[in-house]
N, C-alpha and C. Protein backbone atom coordinates (compact mmCIF):
# COMPACT_ATOMS: atom_id res chain seq x y z
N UNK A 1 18.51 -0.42 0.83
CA UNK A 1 18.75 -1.72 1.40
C UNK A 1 17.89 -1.91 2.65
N UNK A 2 17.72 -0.78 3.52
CA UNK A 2 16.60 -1.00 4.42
C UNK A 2 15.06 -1.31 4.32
N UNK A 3 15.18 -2.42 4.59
CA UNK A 3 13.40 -2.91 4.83
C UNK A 3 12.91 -3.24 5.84
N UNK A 4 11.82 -2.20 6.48
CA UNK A 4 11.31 -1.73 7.89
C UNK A 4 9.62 -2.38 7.40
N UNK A 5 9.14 -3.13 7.82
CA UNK A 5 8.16 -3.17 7.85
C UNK A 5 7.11 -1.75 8.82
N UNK A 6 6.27 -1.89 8.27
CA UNK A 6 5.03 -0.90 8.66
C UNK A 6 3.89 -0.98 9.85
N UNK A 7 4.08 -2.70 10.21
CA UNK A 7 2.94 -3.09 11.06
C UNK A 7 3.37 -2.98 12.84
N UNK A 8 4.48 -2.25 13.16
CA UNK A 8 4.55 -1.68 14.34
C UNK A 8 4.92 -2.52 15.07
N UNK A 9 4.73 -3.54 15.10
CA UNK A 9 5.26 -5.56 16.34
C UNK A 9 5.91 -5.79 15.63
N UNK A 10 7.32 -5.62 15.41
CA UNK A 10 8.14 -6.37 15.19
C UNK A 10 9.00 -6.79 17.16
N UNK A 11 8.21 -6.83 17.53
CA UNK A 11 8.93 -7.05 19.28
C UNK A 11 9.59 -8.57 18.79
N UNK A 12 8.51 -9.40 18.54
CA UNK A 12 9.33 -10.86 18.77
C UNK A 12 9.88 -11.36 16.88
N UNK A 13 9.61 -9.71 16.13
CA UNK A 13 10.75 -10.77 14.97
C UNK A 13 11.98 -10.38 15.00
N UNK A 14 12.47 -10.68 13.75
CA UNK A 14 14.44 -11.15 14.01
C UNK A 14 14.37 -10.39 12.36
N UNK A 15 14.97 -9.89 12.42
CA UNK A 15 15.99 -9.62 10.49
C UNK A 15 17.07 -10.40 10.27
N UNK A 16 17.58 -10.94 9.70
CA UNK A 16 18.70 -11.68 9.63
C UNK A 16 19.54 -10.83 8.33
N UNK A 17 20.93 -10.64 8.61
CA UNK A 17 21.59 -9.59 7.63
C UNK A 17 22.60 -11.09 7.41
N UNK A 18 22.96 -11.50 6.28
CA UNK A 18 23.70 -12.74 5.94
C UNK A 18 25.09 -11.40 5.28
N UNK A 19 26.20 -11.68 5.34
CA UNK A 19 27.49 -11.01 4.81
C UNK A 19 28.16 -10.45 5.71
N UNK A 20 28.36 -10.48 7.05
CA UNK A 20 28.62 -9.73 8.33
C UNK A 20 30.06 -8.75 7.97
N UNK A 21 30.88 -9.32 6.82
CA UNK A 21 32.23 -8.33 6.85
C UNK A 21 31.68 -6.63 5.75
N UNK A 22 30.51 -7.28 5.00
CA UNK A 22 30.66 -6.13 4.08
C UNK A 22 29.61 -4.87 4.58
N UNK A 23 30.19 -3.97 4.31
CA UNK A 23 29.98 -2.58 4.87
C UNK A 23 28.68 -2.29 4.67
N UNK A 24 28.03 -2.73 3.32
CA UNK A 24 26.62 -2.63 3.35
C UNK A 24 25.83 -3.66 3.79
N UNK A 25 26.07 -4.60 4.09
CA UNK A 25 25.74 -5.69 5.96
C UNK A 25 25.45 -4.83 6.67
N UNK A 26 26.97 -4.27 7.28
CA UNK A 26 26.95 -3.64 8.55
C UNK A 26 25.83 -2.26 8.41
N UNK A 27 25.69 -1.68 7.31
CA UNK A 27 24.93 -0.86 7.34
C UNK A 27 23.60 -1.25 7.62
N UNK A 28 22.89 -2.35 6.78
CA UNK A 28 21.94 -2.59 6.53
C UNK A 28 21.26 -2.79 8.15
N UNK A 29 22.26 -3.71 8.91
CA UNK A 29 21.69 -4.35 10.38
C UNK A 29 21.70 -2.91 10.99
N UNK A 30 22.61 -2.14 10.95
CA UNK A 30 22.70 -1.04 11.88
C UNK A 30 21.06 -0.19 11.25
N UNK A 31 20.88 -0.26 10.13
CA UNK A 31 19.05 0.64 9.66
C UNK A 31 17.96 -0.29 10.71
N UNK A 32 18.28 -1.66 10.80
CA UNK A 32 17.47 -3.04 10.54
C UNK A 32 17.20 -2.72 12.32
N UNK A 33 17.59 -2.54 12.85
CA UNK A 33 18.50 -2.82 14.48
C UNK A 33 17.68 -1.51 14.99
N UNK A 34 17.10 -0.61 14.38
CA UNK A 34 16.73 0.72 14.79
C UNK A 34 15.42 0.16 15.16
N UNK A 35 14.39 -0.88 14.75
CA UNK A 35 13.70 -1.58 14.95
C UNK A 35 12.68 -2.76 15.48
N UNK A 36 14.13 -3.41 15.32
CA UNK A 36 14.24 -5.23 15.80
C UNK A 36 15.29 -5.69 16.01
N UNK A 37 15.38 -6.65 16.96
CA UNK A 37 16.10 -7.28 16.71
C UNK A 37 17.12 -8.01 15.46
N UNK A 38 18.35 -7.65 15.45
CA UNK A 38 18.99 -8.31 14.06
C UNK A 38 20.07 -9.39 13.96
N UNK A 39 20.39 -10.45 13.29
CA UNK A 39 21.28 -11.39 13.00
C UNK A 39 22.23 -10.99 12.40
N UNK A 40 23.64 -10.44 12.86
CA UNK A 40 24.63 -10.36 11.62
C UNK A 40 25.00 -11.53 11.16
N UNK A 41 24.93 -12.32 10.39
CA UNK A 41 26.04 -13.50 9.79
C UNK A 41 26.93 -13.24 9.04
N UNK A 42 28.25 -14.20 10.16
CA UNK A 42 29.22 -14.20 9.53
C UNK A 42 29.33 -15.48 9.21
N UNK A 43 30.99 -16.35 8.60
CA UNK A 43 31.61 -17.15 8.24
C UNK A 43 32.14 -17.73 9.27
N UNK A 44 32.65 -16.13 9.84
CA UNK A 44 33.78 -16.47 11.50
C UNK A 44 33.74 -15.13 11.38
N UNK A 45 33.30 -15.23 13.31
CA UNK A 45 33.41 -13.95 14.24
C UNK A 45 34.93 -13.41 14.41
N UNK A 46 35.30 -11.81 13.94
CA UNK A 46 36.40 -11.93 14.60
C UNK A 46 36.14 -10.47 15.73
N UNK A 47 37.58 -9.77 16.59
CA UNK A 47 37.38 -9.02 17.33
C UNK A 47 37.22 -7.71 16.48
N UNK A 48 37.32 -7.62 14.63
CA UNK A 48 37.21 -6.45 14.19
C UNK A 48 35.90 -6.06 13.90
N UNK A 49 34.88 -7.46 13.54
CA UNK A 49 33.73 -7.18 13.40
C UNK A 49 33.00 -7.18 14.39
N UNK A 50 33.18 -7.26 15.55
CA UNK A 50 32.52 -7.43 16.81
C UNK A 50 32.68 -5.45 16.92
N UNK A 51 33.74 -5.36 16.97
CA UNK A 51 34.39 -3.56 17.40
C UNK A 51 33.22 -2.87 16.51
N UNK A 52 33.04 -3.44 15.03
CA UNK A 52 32.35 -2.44 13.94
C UNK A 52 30.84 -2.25 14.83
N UNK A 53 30.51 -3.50 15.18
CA UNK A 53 29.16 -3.31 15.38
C UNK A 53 28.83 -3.05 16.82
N UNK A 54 30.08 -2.67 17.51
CA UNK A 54 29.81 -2.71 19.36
C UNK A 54 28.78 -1.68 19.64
N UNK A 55 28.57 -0.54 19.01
CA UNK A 55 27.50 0.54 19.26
C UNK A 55 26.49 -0.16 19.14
N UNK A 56 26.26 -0.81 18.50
CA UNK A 56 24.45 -1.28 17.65
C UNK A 56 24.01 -1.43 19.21
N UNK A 57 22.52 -1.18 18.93
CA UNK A 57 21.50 -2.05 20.04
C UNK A 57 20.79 -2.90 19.20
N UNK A 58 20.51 -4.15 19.90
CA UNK A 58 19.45 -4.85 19.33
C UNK A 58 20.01 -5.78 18.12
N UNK A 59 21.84 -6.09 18.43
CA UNK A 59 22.43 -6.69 17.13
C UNK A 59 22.94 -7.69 17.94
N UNK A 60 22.99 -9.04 17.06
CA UNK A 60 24.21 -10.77 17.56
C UNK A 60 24.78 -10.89 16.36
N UNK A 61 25.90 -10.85 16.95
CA UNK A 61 26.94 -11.68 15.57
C UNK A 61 26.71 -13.26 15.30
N UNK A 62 26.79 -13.84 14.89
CA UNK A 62 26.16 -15.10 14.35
C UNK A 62 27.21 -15.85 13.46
N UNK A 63 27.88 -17.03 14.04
CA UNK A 63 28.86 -17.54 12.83
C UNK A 63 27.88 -18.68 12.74
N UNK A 64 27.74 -18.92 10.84
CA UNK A 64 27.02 -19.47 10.55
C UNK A 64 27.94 -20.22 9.01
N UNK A 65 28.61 -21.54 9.47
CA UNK A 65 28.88 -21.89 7.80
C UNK A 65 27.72 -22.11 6.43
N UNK A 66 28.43 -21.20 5.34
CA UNK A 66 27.04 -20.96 4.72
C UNK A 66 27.32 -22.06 3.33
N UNK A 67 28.79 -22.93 3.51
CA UNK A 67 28.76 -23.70 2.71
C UNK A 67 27.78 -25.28 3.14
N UNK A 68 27.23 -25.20 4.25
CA UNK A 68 26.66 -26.32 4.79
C UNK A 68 24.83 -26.08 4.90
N UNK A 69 24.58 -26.81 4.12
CA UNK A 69 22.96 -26.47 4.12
C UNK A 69 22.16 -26.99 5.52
N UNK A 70 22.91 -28.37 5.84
CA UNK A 70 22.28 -28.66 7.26
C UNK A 70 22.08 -27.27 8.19
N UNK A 71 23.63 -26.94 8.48
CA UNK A 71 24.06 -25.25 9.26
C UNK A 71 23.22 -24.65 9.43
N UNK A 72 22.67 -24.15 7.84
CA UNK A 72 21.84 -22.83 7.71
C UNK A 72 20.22 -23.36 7.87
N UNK A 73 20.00 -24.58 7.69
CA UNK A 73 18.88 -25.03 8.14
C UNK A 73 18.37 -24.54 9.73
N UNK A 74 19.10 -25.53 10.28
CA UNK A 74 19.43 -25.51 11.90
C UNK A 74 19.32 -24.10 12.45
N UNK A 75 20.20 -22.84 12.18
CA UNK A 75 20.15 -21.56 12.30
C UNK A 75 18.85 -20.93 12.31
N UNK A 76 18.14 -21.22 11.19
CA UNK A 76 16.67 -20.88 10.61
C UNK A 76 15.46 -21.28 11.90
N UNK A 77 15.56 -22.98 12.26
CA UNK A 77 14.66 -23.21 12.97
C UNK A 77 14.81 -23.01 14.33
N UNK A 78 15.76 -22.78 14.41
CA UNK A 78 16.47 -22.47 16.37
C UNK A 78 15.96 -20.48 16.73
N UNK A 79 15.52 -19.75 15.37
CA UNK A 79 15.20 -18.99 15.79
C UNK A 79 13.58 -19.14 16.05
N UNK A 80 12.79 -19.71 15.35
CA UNK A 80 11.37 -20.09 15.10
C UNK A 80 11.23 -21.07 16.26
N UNK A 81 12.04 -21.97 16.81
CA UNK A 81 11.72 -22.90 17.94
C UNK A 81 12.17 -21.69 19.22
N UNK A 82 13.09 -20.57 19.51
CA UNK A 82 12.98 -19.72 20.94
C UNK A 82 11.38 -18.82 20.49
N UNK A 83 10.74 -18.77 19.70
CA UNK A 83 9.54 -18.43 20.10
C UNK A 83 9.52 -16.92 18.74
N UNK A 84 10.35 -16.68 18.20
CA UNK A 84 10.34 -15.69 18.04
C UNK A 84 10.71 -16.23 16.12
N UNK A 85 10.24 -14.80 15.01
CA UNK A 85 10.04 -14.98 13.96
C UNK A 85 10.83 -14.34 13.02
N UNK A 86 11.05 -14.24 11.83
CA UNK A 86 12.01 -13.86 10.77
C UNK A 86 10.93 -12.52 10.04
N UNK A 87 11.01 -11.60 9.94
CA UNK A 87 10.61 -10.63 9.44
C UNK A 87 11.40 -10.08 8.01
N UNK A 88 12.29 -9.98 7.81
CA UNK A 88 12.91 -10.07 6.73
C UNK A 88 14.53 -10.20 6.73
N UNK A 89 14.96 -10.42 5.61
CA UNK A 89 16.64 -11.51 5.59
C UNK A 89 16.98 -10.43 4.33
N UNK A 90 18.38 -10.32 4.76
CA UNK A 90 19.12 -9.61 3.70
C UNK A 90 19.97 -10.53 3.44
N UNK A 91 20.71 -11.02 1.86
CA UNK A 91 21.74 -11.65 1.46
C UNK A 91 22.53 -10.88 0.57
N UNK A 92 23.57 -10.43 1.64
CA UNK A 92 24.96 -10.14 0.83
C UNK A 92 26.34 -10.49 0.87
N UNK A 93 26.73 -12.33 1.13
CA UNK A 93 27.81 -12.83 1.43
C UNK A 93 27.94 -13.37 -0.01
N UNK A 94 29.26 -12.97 0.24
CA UNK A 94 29.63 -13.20 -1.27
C UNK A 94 31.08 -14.45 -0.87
N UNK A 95 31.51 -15.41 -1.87
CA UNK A 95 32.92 -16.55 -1.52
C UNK A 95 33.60 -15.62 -2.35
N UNK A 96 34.42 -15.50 -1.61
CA UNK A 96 35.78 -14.29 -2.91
C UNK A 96 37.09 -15.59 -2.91
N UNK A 97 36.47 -17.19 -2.71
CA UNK A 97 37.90 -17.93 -2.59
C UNK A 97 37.95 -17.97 -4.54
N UNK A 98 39.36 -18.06 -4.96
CA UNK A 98 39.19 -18.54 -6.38
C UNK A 98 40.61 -19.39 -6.43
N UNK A 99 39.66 -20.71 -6.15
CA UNK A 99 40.88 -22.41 -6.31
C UNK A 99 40.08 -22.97 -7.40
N UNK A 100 41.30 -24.45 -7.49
CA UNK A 100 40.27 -25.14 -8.45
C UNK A 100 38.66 -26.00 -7.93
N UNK A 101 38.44 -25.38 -6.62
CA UNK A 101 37.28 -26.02 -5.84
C UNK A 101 36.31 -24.12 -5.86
N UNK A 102 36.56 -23.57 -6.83
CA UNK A 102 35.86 -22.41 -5.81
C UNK A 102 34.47 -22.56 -7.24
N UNK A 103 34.50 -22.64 -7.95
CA UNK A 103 32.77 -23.09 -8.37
C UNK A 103 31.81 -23.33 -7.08
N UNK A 104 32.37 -24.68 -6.76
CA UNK A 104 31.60 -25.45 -6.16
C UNK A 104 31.22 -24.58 -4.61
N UNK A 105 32.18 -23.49 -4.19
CA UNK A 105 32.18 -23.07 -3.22
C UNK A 105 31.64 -21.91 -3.29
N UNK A 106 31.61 -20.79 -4.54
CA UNK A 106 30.55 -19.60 -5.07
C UNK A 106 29.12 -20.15 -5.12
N UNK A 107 28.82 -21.33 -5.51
CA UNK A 107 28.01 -22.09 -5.34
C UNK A 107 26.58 -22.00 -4.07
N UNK A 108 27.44 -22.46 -3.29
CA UNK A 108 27.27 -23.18 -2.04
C UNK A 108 27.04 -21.62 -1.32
N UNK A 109 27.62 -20.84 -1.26
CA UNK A 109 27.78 -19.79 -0.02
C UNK A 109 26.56 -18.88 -1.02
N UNK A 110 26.61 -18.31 -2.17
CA UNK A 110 25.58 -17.34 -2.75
C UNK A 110 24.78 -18.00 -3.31
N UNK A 111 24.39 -18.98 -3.78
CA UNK A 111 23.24 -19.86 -4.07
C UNK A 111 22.39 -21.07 -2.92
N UNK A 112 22.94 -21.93 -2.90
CA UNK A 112 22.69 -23.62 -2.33
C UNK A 112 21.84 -22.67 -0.94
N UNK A 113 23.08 -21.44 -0.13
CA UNK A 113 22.78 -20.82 1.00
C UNK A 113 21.32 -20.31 1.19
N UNK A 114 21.29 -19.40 -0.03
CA UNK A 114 19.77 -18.58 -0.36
C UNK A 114 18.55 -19.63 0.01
N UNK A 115 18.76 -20.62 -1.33
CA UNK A 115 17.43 -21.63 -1.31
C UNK A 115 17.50 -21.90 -0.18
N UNK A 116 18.23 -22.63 0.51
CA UNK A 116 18.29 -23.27 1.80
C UNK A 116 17.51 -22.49 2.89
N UNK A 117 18.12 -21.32 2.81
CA UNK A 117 17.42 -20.85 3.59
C UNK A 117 15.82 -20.13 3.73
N UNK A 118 15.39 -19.39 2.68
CA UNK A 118 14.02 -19.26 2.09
C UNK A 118 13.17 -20.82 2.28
N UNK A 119 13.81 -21.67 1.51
CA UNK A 119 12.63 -22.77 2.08
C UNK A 119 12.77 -23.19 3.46
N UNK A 120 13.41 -23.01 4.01
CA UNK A 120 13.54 -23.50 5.57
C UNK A 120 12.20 -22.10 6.07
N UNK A 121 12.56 -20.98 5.99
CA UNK A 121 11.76 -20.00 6.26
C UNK A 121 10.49 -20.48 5.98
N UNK A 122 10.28 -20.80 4.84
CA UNK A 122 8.83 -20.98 4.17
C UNK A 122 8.17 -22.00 4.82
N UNK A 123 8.61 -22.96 5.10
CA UNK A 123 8.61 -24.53 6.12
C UNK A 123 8.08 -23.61 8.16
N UNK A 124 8.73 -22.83 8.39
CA UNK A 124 8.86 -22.67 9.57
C UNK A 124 7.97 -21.65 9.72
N UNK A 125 7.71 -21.01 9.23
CA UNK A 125 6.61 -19.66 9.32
C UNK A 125 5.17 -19.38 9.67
N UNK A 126 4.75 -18.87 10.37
CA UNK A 126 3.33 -18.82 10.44
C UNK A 126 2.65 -18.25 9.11
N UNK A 127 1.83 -18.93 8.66
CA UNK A 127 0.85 -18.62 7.43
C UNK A 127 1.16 -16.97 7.19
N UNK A 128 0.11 -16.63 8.05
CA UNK A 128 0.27 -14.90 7.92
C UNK A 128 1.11 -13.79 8.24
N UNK A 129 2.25 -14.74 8.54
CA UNK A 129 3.45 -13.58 9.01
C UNK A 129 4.43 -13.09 7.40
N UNK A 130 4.73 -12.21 7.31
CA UNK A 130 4.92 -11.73 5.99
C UNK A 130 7.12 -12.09 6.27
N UNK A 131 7.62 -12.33 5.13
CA UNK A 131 8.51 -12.05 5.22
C UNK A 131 9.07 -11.28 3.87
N UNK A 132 10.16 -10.56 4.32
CA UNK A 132 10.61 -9.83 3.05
C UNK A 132 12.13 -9.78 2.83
N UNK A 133 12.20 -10.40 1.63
CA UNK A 133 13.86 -10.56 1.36
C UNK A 133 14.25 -10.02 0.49
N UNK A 134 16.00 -9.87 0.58
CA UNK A 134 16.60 -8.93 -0.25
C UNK A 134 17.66 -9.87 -0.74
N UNK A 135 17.69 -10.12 -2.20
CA UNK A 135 18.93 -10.92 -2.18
C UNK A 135 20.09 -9.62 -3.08
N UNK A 136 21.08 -9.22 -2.96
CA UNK A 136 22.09 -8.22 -3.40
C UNK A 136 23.09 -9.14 -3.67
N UNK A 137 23.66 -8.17 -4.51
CA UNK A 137 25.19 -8.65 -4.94
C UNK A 137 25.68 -7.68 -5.31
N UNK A 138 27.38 -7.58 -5.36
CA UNK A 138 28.36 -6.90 -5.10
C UNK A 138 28.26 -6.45 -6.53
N UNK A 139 28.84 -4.83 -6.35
CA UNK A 139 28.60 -3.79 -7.74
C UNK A 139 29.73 -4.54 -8.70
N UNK A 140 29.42 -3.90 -10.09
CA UNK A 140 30.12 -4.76 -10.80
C UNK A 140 31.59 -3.87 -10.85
N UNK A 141 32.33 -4.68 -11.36
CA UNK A 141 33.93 -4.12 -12.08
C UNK A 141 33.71 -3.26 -13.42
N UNK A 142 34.59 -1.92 -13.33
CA UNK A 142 34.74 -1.62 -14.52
C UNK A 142 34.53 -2.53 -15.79
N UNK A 143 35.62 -3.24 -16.13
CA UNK A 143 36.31 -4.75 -16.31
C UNK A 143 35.40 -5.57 -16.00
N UNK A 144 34.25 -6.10 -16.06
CA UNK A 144 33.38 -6.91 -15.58
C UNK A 144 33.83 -8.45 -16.15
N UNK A 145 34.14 -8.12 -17.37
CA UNK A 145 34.19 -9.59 -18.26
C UNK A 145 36.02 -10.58 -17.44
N UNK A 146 36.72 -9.22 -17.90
CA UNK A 146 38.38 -9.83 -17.56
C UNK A 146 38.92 -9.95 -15.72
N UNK A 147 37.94 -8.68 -15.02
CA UNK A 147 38.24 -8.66 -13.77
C UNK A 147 38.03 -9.84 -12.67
N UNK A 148 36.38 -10.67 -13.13
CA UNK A 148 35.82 -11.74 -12.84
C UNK A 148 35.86 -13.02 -13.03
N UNK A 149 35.55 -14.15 -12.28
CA UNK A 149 35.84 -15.47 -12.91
C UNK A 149 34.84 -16.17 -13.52
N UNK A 150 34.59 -16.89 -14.13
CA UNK A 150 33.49 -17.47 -14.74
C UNK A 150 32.27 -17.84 -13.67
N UNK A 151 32.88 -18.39 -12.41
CA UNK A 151 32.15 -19.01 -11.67
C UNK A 151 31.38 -17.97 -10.64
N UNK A 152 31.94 -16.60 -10.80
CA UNK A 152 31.19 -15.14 -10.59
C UNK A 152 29.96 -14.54 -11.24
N UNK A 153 30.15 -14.90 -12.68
CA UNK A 153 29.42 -14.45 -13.61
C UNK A 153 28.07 -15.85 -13.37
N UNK A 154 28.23 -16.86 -13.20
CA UNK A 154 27.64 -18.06 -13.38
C UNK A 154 26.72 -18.09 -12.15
N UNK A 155 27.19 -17.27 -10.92
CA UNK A 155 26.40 -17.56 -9.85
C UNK A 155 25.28 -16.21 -9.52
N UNK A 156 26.27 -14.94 -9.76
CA UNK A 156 25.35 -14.10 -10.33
C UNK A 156 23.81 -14.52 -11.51
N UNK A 157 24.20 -14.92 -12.27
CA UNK A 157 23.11 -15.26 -13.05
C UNK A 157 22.16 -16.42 -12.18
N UNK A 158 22.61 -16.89 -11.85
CA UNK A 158 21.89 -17.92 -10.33
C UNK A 158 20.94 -16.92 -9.98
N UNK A 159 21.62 -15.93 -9.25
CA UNK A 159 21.02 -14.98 -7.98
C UNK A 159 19.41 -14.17 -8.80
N UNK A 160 20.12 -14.48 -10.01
CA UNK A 160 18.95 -13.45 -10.60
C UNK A 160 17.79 -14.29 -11.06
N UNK A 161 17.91 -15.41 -11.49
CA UNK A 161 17.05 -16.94 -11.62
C UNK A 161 16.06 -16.79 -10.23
N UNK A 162 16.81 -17.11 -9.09
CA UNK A 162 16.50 -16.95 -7.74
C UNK A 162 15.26 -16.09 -7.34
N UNK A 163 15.75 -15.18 -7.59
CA UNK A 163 14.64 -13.67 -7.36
C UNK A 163 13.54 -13.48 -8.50
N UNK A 164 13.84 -14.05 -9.59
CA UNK A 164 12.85 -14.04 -10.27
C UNK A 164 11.70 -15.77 -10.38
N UNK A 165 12.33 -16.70 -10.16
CA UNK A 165 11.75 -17.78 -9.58
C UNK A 165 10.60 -17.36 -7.82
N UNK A 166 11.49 -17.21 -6.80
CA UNK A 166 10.77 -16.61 -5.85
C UNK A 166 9.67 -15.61 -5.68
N UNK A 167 9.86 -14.54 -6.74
CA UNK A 167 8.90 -13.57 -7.22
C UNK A 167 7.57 -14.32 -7.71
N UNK A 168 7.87 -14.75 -8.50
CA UNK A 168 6.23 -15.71 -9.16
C UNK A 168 5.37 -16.35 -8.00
N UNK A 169 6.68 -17.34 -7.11
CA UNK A 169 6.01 -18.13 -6.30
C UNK A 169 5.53 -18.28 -5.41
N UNK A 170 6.32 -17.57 -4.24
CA UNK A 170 6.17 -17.20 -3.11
C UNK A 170 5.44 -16.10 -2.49
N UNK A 171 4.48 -14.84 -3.63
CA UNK A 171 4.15 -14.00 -2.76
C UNK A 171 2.90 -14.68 -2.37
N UNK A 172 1.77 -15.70 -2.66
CA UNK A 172 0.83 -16.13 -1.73
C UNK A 172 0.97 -16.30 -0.29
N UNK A 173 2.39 -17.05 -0.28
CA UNK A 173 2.95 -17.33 0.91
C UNK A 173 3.49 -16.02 1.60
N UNK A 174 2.83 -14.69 1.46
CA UNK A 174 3.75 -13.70 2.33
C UNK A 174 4.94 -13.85 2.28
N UNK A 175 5.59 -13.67 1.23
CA UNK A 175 6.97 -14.08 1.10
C UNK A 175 7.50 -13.46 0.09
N UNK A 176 8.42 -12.18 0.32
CA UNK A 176 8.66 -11.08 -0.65
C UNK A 176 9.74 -10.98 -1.25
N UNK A 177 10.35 -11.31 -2.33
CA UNK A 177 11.65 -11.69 -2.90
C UNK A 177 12.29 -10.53 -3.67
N UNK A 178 13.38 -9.61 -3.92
CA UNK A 178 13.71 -8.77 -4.34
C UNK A 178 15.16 -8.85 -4.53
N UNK A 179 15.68 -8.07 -5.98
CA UNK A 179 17.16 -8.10 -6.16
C UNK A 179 17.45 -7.01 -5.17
């Protein structure tokens, strides 16, 4: 899950770790953080995830609603407008809500979120600055078929559209897309 770039200046970039409660988040920023500066995102800050990550150097917790594309827009360019750049983004927030609104809301938080944010990146970036992304998702269930909801299976297959869409397109643009 760690991706360290090689070119030695990362002084003024940023990693952004999107999933702030799950353990391989917290791992990932704590590899990421040995480096650069890192973004945990959460949903909502609380005092347990603040405690997980109080050792880190070089880490901000970040509440960021990821059902709102404006949000994650805004987030994106407020780091590129203090002067400083995105080096690579990990995505591992997953919506575990399951109502009769949670399509629309698996949706929104592991998909709508991704694009949103990659093209905001792609929009904001200097030509030759490389970025490298990780999009992950949560291991499967024994039980994969009965344990899961449709709208799990449906967004997963999204994620993988995603990374393989981005793959074709984006590496001219220094722009590195990976499951």
């Amino acid at each position: 899950v760690c991706m360290i770039s090689d070119d030695g200046s990362l002084s003024d970039r940023v990693a952004i770790v999107f999933g702030g409660r799950s353990p391989i988040a917290i791992a990932s920023a704590r590899c990421l953080a040995a480096r650069q500066k890192v973004m945990l995102v959460t949903r909502n800050i609380d005092v347990d995830l603040s405690d997980q990550v109080s050792d880190i150097k070089n880490i901000d917790i970040t509440e960021v609603n990821l059902e709102d594309r404006e949000n994650i827009r805004q987030f994106i360019k407020k780091i590129y407008r203090a002067g400083e750049s995105i080096s690579s983004i990990v995505f591992l927030q997953r919506c575990r809500t399951e109502t009769h609104a949670s399509f629309h809301k698996h949706c929104a938080v592991e998909l709508w979120s991704v694009q949103e944010a990659i093209e905001t990146i792609r929009a904001e970036k200097k030509k030759e600055d490389t970025v490298q992304i990780l999009i992950g998702t949560s291991p499967a269930a024994d039980k994969i078929l009965i344990d899961q909801s449709l709208s799990y299976h449906i967004v997963k297959a999204g994620q993988e559209t995603i990374v393989r869409y981005c793959a074709a397109i984006y590496p001219a643009e220094h722009i590195a897309v990976t499951p």
